[in-house]
C-alpha atoms as a PDB file:
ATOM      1  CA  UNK A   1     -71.733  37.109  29.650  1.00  0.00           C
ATOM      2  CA  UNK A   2     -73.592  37.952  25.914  1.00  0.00           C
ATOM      3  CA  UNK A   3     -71.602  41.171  25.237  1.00  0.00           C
ATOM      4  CA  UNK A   4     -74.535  41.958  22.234  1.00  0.00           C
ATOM      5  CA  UNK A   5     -77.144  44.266  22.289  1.00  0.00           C
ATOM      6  CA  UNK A   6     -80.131  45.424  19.326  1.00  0.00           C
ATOM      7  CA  UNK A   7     -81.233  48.824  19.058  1.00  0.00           C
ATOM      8  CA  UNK A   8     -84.261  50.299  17.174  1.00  0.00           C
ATOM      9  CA  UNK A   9     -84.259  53.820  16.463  1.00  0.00           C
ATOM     10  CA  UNK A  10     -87.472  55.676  14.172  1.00  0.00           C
ATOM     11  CA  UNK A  11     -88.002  59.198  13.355  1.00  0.00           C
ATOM     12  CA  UNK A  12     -90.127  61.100  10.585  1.00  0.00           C
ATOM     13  CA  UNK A  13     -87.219  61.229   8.603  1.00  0.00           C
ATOM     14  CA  UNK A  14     -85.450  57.441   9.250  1.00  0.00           C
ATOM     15  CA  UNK A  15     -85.785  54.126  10.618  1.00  0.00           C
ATOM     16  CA  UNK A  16     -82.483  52.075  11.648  1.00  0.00           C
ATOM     17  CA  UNK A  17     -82.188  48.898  13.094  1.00  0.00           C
ATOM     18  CA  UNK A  18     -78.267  48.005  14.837  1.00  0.00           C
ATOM     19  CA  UNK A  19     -76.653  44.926  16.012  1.00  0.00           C
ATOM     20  CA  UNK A  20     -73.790  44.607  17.807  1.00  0.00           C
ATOM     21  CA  UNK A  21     -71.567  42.075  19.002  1.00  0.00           C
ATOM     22  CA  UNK A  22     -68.478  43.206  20.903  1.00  0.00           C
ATOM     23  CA  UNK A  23     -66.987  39.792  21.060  1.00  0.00           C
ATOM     24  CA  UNK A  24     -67.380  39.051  17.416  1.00  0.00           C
ATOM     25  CA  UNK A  25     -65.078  38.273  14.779  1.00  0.00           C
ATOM     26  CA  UNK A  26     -65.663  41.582  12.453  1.00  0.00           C
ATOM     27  CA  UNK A  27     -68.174  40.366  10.665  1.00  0.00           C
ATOM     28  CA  UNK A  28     -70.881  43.147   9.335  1.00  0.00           C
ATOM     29  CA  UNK A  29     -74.011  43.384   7.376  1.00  0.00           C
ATOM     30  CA  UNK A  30     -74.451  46.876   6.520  1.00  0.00           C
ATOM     31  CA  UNK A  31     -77.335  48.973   4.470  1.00  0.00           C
ATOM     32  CA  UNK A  32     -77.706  52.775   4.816  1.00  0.00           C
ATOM     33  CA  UNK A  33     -78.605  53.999   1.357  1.00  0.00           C
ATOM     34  CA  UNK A  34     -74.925  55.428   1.268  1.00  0.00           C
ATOM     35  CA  UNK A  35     -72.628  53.272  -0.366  1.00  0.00           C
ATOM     36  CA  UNK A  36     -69.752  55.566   1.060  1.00  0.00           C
ATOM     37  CA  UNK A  37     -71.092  54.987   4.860  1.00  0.00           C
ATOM     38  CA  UNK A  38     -71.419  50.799   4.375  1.00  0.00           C
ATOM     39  CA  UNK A  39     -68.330  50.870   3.231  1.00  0.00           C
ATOM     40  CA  UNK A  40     -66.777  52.610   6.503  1.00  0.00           C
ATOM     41  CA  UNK A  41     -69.074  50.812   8.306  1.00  0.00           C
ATOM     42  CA  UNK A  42     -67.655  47.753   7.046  1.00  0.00           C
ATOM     43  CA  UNK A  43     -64.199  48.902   7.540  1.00  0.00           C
ATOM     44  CA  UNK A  44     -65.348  49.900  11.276  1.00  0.00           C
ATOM     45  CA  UNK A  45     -66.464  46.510  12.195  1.00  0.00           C
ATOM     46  CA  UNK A  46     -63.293  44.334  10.228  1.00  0.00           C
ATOM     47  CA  UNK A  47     -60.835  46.382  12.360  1.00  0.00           C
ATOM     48  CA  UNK A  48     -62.553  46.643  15.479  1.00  0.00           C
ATOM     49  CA  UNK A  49     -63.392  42.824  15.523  1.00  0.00           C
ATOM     50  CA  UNK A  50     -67.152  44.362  16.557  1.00  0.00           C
ATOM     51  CA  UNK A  51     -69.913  42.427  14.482  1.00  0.00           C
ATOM     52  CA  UNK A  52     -71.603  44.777  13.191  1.00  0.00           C
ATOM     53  CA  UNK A  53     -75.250  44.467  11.768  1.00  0.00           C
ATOM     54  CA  UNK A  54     -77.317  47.677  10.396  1.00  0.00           C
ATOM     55  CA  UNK A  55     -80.467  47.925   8.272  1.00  0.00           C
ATOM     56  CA  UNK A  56     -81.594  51.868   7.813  1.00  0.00           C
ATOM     57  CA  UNK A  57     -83.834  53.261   5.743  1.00  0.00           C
ATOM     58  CA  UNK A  58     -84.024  56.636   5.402  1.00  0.00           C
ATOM     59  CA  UNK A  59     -85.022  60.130   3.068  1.00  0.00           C
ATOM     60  CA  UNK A  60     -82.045  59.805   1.237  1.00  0.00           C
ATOM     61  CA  UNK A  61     -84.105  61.508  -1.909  1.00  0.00           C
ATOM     62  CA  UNK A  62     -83.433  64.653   0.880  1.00  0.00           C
ATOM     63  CA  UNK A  63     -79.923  64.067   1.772  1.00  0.00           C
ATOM     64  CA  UNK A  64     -77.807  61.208   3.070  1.00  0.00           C
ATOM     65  CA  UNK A  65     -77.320  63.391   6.523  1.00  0.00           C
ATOM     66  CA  UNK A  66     -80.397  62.001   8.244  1.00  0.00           C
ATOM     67  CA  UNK A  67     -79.440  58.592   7.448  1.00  0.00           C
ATOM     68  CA  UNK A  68     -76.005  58.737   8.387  1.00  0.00           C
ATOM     69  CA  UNK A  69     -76.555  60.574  11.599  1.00  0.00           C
ATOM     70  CA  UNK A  70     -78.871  58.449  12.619  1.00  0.00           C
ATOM     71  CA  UNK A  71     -77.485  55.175  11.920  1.00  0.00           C
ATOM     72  CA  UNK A  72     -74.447  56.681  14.245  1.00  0.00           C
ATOM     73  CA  UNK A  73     -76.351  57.579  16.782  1.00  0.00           C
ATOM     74  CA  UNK A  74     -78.310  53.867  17.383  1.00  0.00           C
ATOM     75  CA  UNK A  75     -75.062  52.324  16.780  1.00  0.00           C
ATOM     76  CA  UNK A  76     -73.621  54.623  19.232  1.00  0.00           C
ATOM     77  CA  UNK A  77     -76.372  53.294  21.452  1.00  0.00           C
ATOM     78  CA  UNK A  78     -75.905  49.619  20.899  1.00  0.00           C
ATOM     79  CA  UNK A  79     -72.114  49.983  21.582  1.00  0.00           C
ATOM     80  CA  UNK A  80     -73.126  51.683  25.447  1.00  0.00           C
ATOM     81  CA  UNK A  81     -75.800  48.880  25.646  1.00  0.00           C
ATOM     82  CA  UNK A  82     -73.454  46.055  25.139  1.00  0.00           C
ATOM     83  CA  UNK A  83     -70.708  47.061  27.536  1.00  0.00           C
ATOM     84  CA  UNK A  84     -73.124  46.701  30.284  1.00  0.00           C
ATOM     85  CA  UNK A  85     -71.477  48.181  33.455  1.00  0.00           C
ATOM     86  CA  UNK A  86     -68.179  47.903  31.537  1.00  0.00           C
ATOM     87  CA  UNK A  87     -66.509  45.437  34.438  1.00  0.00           C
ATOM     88  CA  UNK A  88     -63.509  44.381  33.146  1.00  0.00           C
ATOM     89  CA  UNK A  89     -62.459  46.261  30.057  1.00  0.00           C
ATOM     90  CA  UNK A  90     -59.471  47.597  28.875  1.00  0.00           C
ATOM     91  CA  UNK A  91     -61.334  51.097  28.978  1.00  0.00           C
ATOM     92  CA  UNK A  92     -58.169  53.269  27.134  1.00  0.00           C
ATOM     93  CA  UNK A  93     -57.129  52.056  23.167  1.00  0.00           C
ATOM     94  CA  UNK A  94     -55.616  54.064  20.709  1.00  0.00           C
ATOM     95  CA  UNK A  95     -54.575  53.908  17.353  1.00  0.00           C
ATOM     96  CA  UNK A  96     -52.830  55.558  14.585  1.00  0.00           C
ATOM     97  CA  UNK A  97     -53.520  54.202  11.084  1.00  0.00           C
ATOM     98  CA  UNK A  98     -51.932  54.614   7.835  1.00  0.00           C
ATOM     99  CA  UNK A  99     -53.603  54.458   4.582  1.00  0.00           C
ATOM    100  CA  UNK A 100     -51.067  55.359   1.712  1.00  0.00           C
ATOM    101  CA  UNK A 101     -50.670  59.172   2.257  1.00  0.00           C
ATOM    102  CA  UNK A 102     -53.250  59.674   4.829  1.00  0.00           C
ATOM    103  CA  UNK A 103     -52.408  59.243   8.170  1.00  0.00           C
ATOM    104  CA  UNK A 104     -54.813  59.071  11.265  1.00  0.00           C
ATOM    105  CA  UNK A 105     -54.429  59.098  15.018  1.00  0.00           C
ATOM    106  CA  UNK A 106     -57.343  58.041  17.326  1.00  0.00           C
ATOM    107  CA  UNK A 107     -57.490  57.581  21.386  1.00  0.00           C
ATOM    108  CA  UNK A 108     -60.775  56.821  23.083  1.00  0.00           C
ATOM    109  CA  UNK A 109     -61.895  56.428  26.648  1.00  0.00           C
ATOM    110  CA  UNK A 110     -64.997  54.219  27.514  1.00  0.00           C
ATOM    111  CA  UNK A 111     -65.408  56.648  30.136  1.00  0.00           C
ATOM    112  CA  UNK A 112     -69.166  56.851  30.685  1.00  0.00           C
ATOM    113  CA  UNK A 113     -68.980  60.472  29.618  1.00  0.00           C
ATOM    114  CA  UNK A 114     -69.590  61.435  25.492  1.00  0.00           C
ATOM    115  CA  UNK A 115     -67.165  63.838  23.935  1.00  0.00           C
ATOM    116  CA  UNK A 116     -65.628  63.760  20.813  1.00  0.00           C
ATOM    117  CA  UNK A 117     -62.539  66.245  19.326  1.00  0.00           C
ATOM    118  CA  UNK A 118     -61.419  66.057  15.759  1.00  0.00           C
ATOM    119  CA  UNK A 119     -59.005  68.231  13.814  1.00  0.00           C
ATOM    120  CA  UNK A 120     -56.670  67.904  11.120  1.00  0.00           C
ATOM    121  CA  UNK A 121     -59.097  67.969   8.107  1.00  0.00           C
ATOM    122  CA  UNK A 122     -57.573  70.209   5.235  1.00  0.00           C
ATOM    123  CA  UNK A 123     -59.829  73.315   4.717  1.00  0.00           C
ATOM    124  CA  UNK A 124     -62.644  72.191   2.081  1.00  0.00           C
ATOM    125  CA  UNK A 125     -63.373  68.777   3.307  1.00  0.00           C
ATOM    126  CA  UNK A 126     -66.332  69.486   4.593  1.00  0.00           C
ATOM    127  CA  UNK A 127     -67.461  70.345   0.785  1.00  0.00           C
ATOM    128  CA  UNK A 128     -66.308  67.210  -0.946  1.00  0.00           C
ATOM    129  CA  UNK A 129     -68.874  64.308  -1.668  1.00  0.00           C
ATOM    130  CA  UNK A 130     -67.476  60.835  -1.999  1.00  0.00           C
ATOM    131  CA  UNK A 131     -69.133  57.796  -3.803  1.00  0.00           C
ATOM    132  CA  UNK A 132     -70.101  56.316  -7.028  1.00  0.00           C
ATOM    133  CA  UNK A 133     -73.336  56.597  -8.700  1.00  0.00           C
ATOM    134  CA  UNK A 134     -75.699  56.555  -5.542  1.00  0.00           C
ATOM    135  CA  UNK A 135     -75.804  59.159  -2.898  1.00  0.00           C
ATOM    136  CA  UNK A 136     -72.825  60.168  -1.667  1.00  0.00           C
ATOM    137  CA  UNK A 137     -71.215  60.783   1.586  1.00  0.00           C
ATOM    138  CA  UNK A 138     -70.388  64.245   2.613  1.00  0.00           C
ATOM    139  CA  UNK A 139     -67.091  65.055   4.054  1.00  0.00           C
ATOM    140  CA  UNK A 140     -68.520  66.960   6.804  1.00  0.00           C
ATOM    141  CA  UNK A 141     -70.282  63.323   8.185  1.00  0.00           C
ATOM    142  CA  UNK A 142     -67.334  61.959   9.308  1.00  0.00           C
ATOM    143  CA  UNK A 143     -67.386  64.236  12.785  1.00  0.00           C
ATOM    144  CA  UNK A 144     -70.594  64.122  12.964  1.00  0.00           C
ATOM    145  CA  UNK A 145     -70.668  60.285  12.781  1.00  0.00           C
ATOM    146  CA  UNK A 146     -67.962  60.187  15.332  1.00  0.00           C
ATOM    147  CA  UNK A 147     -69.736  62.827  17.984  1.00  0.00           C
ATOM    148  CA  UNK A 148     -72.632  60.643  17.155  1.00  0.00           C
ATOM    149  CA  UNK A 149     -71.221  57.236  18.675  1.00  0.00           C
ATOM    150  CA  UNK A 150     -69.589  59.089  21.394  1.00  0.00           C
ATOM    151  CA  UNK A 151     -72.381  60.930  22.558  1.00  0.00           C
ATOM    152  CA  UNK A 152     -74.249  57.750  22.817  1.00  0.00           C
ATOM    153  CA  UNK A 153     -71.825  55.298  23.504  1.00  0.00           C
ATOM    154  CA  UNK A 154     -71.095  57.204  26.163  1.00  0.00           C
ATOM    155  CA  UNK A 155     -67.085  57.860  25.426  1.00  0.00           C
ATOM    156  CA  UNK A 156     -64.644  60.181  24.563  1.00  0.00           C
ATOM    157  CA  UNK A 157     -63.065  60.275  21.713  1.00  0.00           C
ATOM    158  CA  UNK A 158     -60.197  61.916  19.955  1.00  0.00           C
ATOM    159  CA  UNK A 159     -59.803  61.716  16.475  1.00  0.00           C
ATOM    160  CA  UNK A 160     -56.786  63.260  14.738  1.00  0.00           C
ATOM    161  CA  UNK A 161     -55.255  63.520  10.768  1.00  0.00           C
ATOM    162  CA  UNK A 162     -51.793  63.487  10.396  1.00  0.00           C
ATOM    163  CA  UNK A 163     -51.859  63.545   6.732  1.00  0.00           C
ATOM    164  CA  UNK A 164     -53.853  63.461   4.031  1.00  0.00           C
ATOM    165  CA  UNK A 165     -54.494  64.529   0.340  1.00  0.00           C
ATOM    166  CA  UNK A 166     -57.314  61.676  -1.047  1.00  0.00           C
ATOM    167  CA  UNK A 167     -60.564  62.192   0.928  1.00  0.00           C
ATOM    168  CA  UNK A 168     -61.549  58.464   0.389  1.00  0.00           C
ATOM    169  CA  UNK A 169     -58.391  57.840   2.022  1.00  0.00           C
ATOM    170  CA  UNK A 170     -58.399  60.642   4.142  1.00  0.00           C
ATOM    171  CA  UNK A 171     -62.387  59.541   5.837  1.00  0.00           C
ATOM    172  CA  UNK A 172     -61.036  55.271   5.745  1.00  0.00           C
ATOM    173  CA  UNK A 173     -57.906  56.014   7.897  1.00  0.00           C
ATOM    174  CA  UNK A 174     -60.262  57.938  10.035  1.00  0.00           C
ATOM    175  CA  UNK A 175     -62.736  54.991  10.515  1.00  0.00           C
ATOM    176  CA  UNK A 176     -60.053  52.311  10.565  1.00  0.00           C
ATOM    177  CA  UNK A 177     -58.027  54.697  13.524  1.00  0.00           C
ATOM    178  CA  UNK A 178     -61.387  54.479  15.383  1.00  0.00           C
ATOM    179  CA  UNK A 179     -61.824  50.691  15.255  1.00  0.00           C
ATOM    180  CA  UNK A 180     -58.684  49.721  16.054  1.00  0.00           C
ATOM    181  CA  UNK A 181     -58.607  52.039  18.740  1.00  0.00           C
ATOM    182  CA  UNK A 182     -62.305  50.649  19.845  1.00  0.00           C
ATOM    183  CA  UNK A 183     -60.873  47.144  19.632  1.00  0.00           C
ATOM    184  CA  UNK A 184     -58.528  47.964  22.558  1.00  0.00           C
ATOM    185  CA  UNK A 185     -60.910  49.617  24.842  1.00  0.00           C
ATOM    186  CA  UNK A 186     -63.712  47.039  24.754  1.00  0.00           C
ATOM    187  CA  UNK A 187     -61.219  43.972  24.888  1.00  0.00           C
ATOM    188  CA  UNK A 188     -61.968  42.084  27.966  1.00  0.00           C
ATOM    189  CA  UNK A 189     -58.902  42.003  30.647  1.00  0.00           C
ATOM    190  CA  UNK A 190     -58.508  39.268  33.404  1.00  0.00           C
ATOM    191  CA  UNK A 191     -56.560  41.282  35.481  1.00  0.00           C
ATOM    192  CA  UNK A 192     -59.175  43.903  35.411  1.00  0.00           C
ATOM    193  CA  UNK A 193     -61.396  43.559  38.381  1.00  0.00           C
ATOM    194  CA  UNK A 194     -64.537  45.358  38.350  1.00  0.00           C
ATOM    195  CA  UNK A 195     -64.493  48.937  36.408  1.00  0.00           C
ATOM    196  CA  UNK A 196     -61.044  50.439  35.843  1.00  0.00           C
ATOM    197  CA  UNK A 197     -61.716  53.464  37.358  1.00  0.00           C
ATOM    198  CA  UNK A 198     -61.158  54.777  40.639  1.00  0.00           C
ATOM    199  CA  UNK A 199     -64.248  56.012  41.447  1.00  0.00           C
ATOM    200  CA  UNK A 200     -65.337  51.960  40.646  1.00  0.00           C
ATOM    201  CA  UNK A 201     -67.844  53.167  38.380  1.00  0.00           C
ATOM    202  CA  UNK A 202     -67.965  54.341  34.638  1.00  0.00           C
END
């Protein structure tokens, strides 16, 4: 069974393009317009073991937002379309991540319903801009990125800092807690038989 799935998603303001592989290696091919976001994208797929390919282009003259919104949202899509009924998943992973001072905690649930919780952020996050010379990533993104895939991957998700000064390593022990805790969920189990769930659907 092809555990991959393509997504095309267009609006006024972007066009994205997503392809997934759940049973990859962590391979990724990522372009956003926000060197920040391919980055974490990167990141995302290395740890998760998801191959993970994106192409967006979007009005980042405006804003990076649109782009990185939307490029969560189709990947969030691709994710639900690859796990198919999701017969014989782990379903549960979670994950807690250190990256020097910052500390992250992540648990997700492929549970067919979209929800995400985060908390932890230090007051003024939301207000710092990360990146080099291009257009950088907001601070604020990184919930929105995660409600994003939840909502349309169809899971809940909740994502918690421990600890944390840096934003840049604040935002990468965020991503990395999600793909490791991703990487448990969508593993395939033998012993699983069917949907683990006892309602034998998800």
């Amino acid at each position: 069974m092809s555990r991959t799935a393509t997504v095309h998603r267009a609006t006024a303001e972007t066009t994205v393009d997503v392809q997934v592989n759940l049973d990859g290696t962590g391979a990724a091919s990522v372009a956003t317009g926000v060197g920040f976001f391919d980055h974490m994208l990167t990141a995302l797929a290395k740890h998760s073991l998801i191959d993970i390919e994106v192409a967006t282009r979007g009005d980042v003259d405006v804003d990076g937002h649109h782009s990185v919104e939307d490029t969560a949202l189709a990947l969030g899509a691709a994710l639900d379309q690859a796990l198919g009924d999701r017969a014989g998943i782990g379903r549960f992973g979670d994950a807690t991540v250190p990256l020097d001072e910052a500390l992250a905690h992540c648990a997700v649930d492929l549970s067919g319903r979209g929800g995400a919780w985060c908390s932890g952020e230090p007051e003024g996050m939301a207000w710092v801009r990360i990146g080099g010379s291009g257009v950088p990533y907001a601070g604020s993104m990184t919930a929105h990125v995660v409600t994003s895939l939840a909502t349309n991957a169809r899971m809940t998700v909740h994502l918690r800092l421990l600890a944390g000064r840096d934003p840049h390593h604040i935002v990468e022990a965020q991503y990395k807690a999600l793909a490791r805790a991703l990487r448990a969920a969508v593993a395939l189990d033998a012993r699983v038989h069917g949907v683990a769930s006892t309602k034998d659907v998800l």
